[in-house]
PDB file of N, CA and C in Angstrom:
ATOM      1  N   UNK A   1     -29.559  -8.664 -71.937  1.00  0.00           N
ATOM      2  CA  UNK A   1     -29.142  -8.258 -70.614  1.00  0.00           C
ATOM      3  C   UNK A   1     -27.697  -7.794 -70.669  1.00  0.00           C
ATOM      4  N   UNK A   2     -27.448  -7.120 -69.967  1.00  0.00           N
ATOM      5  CA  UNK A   2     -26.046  -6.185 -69.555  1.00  0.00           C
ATOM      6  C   UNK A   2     -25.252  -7.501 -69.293  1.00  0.00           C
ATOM      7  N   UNK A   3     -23.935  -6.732 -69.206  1.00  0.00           N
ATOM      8  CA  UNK A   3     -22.816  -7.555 -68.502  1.00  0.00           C
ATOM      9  C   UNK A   3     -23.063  -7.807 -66.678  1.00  0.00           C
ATOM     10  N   UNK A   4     -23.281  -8.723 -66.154  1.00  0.00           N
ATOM     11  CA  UNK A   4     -22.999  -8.832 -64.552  1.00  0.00           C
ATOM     12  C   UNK A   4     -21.921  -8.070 -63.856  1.00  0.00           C
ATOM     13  N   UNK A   5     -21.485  -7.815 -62.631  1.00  0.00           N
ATOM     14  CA  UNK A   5     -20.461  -7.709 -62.258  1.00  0.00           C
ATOM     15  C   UNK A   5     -20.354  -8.893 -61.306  1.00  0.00           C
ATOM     16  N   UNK A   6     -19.323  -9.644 -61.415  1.00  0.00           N
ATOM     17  CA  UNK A   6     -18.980 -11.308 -60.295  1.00  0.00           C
ATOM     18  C   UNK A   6     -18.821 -11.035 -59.555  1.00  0.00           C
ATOM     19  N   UNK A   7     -19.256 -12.114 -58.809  1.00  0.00           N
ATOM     20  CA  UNK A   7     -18.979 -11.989 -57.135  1.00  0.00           C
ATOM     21  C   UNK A   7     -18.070 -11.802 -56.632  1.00  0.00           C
ATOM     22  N   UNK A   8     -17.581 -11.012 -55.644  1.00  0.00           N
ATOM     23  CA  UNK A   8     -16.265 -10.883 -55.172  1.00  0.00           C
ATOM     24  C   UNK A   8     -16.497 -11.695 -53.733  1.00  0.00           C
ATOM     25  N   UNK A   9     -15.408 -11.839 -53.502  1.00  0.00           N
ATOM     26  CA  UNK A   9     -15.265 -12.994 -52.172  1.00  0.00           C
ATOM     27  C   UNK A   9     -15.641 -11.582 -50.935  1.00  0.00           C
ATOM     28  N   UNK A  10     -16.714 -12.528 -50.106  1.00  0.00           N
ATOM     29  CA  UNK A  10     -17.626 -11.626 -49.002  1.00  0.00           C
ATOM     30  C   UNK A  10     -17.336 -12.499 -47.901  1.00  0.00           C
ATOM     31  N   UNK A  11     -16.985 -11.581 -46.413  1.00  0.00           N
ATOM     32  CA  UNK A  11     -17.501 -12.570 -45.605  1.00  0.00           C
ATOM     33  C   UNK A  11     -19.050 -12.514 -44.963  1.00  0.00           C
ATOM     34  N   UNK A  12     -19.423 -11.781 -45.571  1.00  0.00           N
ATOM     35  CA  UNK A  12     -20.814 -11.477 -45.186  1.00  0.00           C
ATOM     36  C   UNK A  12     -22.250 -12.580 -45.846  1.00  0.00           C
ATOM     37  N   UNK A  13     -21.596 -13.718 -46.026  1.00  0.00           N
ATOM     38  CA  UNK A  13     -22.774 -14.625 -46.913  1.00  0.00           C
ATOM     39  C   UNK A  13     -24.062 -14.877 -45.861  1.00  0.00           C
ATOM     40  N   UNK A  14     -25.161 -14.836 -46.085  1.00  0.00           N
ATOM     41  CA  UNK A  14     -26.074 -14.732 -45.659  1.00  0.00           C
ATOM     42  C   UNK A  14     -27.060 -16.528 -46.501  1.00  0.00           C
ATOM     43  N   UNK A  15     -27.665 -16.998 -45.764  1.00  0.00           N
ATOM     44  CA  UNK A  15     -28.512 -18.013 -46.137  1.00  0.00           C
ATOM     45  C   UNK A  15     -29.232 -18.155 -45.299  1.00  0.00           C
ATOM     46  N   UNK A  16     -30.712 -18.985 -46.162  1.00  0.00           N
ATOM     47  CA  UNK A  16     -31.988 -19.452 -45.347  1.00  0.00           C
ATOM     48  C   UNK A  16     -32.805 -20.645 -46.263  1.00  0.00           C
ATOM     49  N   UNK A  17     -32.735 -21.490 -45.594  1.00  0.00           N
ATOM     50  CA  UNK A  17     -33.492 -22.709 -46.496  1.00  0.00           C
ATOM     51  C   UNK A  17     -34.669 -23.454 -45.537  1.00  0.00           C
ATOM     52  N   UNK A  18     -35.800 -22.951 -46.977  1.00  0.00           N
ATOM     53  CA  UNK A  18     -37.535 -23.475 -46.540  1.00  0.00           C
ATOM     54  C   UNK A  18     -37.348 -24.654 -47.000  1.00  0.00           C
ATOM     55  N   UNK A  19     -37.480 -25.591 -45.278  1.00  0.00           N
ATOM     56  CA  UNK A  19     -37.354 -26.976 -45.658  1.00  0.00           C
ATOM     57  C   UNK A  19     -38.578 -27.600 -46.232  1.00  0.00           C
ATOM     58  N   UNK A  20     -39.523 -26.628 -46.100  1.00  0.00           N
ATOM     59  CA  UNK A  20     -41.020 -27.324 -46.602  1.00  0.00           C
ATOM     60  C   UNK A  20     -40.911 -27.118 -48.462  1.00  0.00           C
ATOM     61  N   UNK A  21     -40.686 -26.062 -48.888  1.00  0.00           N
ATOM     62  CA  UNK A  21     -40.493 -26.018 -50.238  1.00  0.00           C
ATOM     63  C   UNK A  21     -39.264 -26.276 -50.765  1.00  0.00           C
ATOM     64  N   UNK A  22     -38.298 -26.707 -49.561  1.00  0.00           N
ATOM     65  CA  UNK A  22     -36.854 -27.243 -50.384  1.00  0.00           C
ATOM     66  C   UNK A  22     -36.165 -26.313 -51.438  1.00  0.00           C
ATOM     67  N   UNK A  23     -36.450 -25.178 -50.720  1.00  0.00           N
ATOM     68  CA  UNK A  23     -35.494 -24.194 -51.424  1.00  0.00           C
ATOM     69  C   UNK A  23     -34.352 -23.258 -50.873  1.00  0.00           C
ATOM     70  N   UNK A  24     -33.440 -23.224 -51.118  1.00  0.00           N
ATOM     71  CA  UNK A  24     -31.929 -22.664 -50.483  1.00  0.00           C
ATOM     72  C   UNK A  24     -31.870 -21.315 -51.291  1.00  0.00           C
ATOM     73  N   UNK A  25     -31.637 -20.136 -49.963  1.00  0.00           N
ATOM     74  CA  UNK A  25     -31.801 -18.697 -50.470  1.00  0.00           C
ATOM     75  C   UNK A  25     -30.211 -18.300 -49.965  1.00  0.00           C
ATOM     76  N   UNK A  26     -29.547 -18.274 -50.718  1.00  0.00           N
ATOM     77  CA  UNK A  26     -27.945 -17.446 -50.465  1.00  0.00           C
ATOM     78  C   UNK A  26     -27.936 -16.074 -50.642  1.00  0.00           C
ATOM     79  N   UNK A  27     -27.067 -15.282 -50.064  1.00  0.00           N
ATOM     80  CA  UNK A  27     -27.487 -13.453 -50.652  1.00  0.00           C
ATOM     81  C   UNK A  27     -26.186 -13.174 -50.036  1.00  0.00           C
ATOM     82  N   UNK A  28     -25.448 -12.092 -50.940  1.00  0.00           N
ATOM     83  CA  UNK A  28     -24.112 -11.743 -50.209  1.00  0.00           C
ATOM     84  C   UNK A  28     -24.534 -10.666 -49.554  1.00  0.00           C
ATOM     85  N   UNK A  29     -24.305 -10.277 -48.397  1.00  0.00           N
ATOM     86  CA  UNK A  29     -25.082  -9.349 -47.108  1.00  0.00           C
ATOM     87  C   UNK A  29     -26.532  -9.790 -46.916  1.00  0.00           C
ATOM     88  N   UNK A  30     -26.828  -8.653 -46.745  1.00  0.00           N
ATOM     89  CA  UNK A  30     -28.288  -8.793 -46.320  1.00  0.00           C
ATOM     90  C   UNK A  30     -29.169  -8.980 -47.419  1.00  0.00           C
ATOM     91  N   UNK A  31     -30.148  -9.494 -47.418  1.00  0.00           N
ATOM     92  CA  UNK A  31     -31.254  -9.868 -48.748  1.00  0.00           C
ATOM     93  C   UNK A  31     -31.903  -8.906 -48.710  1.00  0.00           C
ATOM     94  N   UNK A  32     -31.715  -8.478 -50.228  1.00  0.00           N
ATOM     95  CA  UNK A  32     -32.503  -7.260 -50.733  1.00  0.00           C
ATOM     96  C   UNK A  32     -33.237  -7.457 -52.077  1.00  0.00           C
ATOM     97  N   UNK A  33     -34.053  -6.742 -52.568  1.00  0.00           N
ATOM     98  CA  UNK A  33     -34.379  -6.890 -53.822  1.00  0.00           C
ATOM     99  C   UNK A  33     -34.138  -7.469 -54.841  1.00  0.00           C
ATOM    100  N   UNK A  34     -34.334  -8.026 -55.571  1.00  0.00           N
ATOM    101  CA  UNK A  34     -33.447  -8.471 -56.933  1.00  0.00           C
ATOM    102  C   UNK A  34     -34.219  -9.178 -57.846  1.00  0.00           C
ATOM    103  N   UNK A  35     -33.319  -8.710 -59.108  1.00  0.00           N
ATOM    104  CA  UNK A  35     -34.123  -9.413 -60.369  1.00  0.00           C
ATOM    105  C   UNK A  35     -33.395 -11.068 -60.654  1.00  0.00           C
ATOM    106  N   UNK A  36     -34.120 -11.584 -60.883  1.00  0.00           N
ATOM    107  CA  UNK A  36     -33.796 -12.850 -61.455  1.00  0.00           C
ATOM    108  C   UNK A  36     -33.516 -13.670 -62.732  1.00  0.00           C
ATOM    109  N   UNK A  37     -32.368 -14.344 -62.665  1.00  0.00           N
ATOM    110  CA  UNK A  37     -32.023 -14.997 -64.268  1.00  0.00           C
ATOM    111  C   UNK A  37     -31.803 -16.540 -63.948  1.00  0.00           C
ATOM    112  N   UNK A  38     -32.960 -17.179 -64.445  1.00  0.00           N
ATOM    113  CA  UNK A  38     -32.831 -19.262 -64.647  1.00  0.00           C
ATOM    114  C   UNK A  38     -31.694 -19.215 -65.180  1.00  0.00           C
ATOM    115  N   UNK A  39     -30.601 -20.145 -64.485  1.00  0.00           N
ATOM    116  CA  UNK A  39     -29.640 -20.461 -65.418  1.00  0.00           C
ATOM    117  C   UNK A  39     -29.417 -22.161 -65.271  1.00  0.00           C
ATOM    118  N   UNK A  40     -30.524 -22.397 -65.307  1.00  0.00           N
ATOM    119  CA  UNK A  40     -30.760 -23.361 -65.142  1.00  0.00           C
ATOM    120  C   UNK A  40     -30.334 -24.595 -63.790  1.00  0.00           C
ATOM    121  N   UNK A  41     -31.319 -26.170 -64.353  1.00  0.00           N
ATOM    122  CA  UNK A  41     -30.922 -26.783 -63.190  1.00  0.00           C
ATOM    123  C   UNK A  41     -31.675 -26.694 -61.938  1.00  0.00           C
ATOM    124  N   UNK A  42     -32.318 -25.612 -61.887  1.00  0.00           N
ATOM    125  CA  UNK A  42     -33.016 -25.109 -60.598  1.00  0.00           C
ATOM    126  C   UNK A  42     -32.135 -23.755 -60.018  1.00  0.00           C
ATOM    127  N   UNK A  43     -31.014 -23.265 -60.856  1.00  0.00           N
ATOM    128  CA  UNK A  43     -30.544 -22.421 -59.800  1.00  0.00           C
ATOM    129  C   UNK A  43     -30.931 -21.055 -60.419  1.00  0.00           C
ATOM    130  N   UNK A  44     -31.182 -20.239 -59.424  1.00  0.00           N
ATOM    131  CA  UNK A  44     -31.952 -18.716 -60.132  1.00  0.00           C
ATOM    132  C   UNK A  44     -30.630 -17.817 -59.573  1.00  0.00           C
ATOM    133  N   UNK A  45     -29.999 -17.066 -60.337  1.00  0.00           N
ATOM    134  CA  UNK A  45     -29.121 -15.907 -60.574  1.00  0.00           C
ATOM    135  C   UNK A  45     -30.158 -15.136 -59.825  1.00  0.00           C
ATOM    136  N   UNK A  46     -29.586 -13.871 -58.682  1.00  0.00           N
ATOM    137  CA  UNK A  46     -29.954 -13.121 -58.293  1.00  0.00           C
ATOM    138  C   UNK A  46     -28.968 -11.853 -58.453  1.00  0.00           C
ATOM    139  N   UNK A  47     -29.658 -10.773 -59.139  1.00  0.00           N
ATOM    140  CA  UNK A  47     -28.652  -9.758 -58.728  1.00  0.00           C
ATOM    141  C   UNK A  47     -29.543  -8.064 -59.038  1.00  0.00           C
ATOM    142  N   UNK A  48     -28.678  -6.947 -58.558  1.00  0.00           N
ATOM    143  CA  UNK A  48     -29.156  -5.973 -58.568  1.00  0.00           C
ATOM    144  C   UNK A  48     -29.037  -4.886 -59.979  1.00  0.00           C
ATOM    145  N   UNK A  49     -30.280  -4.991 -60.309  1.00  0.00           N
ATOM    146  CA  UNK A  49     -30.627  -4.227 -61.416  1.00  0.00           C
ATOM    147  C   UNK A  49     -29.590  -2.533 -61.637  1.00  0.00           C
ATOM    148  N   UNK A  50     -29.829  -1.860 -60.738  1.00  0.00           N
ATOM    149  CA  UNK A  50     -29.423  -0.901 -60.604  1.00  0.00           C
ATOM    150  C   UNK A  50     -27.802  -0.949 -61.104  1.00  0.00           C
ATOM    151  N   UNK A  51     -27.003  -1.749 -60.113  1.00  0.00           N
ATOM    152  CA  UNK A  51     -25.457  -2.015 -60.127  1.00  0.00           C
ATOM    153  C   UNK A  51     -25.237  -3.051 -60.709  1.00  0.00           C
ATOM    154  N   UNK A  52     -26.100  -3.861 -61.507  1.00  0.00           N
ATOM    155  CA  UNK A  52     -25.617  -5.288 -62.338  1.00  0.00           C
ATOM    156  C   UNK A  52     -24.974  -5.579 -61.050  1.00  0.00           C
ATOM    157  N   UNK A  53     -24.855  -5.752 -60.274  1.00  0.00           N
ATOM    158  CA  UNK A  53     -24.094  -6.697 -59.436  1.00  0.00           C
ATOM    159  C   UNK A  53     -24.768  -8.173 -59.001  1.00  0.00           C
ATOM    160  N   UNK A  54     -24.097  -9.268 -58.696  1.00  0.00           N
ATOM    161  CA  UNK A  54     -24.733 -10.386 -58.243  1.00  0.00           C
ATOM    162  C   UNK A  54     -24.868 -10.299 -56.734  1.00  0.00           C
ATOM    163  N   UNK A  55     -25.848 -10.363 -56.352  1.00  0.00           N
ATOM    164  CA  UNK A  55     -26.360 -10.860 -55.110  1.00  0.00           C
ATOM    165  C   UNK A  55     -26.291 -11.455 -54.368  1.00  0.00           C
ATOM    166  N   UNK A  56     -26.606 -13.072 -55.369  1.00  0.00           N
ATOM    167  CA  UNK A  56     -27.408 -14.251 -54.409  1.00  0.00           C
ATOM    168  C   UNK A  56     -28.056 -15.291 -55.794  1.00  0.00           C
ATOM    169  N   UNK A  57     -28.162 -16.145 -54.887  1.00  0.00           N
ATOM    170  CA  UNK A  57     -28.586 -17.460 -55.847  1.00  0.00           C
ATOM    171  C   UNK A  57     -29.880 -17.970 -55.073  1.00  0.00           C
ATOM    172  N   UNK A  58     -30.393 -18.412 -55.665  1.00  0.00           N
ATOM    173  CA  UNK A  58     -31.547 -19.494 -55.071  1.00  0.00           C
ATOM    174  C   UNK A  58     -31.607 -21.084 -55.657  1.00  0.00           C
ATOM    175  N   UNK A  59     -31.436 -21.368 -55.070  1.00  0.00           N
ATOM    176  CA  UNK A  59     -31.463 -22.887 -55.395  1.00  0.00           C
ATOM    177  C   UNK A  59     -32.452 -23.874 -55.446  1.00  0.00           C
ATOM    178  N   UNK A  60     -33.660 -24.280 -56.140  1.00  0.00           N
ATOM    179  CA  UNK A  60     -34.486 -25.213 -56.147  1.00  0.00           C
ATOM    180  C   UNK A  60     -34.555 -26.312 -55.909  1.00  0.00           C
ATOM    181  N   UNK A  61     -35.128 -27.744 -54.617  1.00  0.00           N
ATOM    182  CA  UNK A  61     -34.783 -29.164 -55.139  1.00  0.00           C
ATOM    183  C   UNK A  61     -33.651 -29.350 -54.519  1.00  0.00           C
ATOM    184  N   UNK A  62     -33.168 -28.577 -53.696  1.00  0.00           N
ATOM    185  CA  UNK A  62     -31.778 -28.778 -52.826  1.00  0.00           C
ATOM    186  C   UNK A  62     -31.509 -30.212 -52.077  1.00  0.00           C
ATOM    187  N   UNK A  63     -32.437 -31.171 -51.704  1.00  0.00           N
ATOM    188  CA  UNK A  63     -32.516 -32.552 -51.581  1.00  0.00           C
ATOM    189  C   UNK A  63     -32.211 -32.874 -52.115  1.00  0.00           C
ATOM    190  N   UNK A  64     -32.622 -32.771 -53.637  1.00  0.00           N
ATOM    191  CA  UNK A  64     -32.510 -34.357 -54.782  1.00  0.00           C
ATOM    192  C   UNK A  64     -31.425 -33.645 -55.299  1.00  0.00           C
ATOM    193  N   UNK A  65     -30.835 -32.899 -55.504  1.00  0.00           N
ATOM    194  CA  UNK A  65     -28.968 -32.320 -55.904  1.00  0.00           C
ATOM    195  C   UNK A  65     -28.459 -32.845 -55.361  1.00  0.00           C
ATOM    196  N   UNK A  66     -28.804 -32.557 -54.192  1.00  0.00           N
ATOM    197  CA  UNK A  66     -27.700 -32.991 -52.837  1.00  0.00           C
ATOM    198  C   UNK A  66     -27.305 -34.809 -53.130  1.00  0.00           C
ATOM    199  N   UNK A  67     -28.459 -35.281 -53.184  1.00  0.00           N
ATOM    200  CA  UNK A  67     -28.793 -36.606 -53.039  1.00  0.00           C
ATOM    201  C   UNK A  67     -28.016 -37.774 -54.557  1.00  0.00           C
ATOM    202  N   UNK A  68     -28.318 -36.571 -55.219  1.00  0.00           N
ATOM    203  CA  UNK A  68     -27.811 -37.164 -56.886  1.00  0.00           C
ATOM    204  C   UNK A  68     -26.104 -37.048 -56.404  1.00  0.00           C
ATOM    205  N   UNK A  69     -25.425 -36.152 -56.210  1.00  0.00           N
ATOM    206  CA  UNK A  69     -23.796 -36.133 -55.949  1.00  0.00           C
ATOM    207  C   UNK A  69     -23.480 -36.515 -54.867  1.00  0.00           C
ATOM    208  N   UNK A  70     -24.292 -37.315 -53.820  1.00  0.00           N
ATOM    209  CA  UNK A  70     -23.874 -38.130 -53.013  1.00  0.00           C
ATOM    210  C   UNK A  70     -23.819 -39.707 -53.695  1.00  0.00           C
TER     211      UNK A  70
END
């Protein structure tokens, strides 16, 4: 895989979390397309193929994270 380009500080962060599957969807603007990279842990790298740019993250298990660093 290519080099990424990092996130630059947005105020446009966007989130939505399915409390039934306990998963946390972050996206800088609006959620669009994107390819995905495990980087483990449960958290999935989101970003755009086209512009290598990062996106957005998804987060798996967002309870028991939460719950372990409390």
């Amino acid at each position: 895989m290519d080099t990424l380009k990092i996130l630059q500080a947005s105020d446009q962060a966007n989130w939505d979390y399915d409390d039934e599957a306990d998963v946390l969807y972050l996206s800088v603007g609006e959620p669009r397309p994107a390819a995905g990279v495990d980087i483990g842990d449960g958290v999935v790298l989101r970003y755009d193929e086209a512009t290598q740019e990062v996106i957005g993250l998804t987060v798996i298990g967002l309870r028991a994270k939460l719950a372990k660093a409390a």
